[in-house]
C-alpha atoms as a PDB file:
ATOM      1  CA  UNK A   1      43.051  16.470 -13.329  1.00  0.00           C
ATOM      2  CA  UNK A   2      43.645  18.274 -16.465  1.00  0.00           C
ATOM      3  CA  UNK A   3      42.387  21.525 -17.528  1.00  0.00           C
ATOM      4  CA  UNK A   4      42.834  23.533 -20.287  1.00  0.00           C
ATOM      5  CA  UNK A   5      41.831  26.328 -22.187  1.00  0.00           C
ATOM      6  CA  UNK A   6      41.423  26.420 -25.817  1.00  0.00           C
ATOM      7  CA  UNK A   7      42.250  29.559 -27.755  1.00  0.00           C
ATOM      8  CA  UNK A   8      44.535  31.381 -29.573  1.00  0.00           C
ATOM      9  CA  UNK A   9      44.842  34.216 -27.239  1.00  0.00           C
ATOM     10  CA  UNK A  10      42.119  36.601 -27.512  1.00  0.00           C
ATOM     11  CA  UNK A  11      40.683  38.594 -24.836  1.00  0.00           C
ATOM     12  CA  UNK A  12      37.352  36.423 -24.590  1.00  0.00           C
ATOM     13  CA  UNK A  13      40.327  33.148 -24.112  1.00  0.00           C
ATOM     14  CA  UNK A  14      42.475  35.189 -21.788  1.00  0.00           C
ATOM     15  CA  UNK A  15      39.463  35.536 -19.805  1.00  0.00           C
ATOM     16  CA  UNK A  16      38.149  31.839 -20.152  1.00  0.00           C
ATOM     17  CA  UNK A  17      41.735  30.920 -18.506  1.00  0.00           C
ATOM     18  CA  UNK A  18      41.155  33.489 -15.628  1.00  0.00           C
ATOM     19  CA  UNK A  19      37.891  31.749 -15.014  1.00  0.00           C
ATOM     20  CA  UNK A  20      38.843  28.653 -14.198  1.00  0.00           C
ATOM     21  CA  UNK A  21      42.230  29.244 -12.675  1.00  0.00           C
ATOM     22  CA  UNK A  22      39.989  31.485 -10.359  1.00  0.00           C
ATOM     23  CA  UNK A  23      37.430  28.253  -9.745  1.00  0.00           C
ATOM     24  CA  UNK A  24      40.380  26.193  -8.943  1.00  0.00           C
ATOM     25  CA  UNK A  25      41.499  28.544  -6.665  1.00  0.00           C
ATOM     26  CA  UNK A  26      37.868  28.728  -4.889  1.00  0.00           C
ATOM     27  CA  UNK A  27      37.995  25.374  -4.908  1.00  0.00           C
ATOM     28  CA  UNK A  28      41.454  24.427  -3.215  1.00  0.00           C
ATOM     29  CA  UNK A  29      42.366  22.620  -6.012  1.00  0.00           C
ATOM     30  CA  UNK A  30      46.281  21.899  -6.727  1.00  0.00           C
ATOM     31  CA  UNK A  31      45.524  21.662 -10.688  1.00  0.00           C
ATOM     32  CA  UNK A  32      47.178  23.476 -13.171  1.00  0.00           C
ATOM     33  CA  UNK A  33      45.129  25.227 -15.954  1.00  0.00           C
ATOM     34  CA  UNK A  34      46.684  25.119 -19.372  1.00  0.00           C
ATOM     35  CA  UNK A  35      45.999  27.618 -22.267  1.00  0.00           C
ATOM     36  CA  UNK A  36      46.344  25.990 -25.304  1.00  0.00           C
ATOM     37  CA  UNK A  37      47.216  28.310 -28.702  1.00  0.00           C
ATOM     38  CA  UNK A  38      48.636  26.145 -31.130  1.00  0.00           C
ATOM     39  CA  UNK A  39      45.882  25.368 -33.712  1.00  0.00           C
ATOM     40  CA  UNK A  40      47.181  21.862 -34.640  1.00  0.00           C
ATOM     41  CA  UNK A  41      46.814  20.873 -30.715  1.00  0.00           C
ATOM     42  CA  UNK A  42      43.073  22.701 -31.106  1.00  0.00           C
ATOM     43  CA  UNK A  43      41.864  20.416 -33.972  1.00  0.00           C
ATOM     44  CA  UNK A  44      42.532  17.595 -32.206  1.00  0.00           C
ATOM     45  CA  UNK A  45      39.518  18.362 -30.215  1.00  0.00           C
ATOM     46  CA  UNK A  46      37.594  19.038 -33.076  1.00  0.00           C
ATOM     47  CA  UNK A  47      36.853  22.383 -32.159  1.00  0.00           C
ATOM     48  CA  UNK A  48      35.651  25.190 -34.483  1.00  0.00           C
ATOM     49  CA  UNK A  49      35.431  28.153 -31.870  1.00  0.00           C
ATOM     50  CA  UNK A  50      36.878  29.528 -28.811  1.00  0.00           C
ATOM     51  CA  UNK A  51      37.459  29.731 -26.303  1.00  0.00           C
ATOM     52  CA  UNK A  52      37.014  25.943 -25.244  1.00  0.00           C
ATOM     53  CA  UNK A  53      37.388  24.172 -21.924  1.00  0.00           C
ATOM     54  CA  UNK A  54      38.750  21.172 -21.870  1.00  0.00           C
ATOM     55  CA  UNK A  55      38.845  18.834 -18.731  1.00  0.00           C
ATOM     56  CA  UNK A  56      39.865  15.601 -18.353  1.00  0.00           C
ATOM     57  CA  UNK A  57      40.116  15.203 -22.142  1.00  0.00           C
ATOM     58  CA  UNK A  58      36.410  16.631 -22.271  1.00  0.00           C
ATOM     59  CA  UNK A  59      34.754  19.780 -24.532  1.00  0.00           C
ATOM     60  CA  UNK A  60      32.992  21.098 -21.878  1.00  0.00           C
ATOM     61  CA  UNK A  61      31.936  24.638 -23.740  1.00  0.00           C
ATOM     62  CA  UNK A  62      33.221  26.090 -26.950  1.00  0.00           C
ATOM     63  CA  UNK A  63      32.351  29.397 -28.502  1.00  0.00           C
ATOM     64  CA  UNK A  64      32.305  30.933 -25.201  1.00  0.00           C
ATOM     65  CA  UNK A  65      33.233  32.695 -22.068  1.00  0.00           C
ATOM     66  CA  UNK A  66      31.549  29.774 -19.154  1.00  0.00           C
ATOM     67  CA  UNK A  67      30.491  31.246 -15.620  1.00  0.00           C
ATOM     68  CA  UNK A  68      32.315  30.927 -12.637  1.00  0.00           C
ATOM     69  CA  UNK A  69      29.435  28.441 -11.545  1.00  0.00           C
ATOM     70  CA  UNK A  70      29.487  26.880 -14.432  1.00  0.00           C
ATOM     71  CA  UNK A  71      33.619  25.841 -14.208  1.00  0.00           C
ATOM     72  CA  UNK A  72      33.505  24.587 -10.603  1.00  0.00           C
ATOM     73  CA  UNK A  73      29.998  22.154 -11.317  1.00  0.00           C
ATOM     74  CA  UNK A  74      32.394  20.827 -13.650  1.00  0.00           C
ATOM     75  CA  UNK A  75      35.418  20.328 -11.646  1.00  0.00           C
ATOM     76  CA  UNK A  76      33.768  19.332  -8.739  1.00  0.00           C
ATOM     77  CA  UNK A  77      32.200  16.524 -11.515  1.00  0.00           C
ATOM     78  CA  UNK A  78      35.693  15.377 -12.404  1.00  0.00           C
ATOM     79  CA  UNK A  79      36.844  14.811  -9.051  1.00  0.00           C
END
């Protein structure tokens, strides 16, 4: 599984990461969680605003900070 993070760095993207390295954690899951700050490597999703999650190749939110809840749904999706 892949996760990342998109942002540049920001407080609301340092938090984003925290979010779902925490639902992995809850989860048991031996996945990494990438944060991703390069812009070039952003566009390629076609995203405008962050933070984004990515998983699995997939913009799961962008513009904002998702719930704890909201991260494992979507991981336990992916599996």
């Amino acid at each position: 599984m892949k996760i990342e993070v998109l942002g540049t760095g920001c407080v609301k993207c340092q938090t984003a990461t925290a979010m779902c390295k925490e639902a992995v954690k809850e989860l048991g899951m031996e996945t990494e969680v990438k944060h991703v700050t390069r812009i070039q490597e952003i566009a390629k999703y076609g995203v405008l605003a962050t933070p984004a999650v990515v998983i699995n190749g997939e913009v799961k939110c962008v513009g904002r900070i998702p719930s704890l809840e909201e991260v494992k749904k979507w991981l336990e999706e992916a599996t």
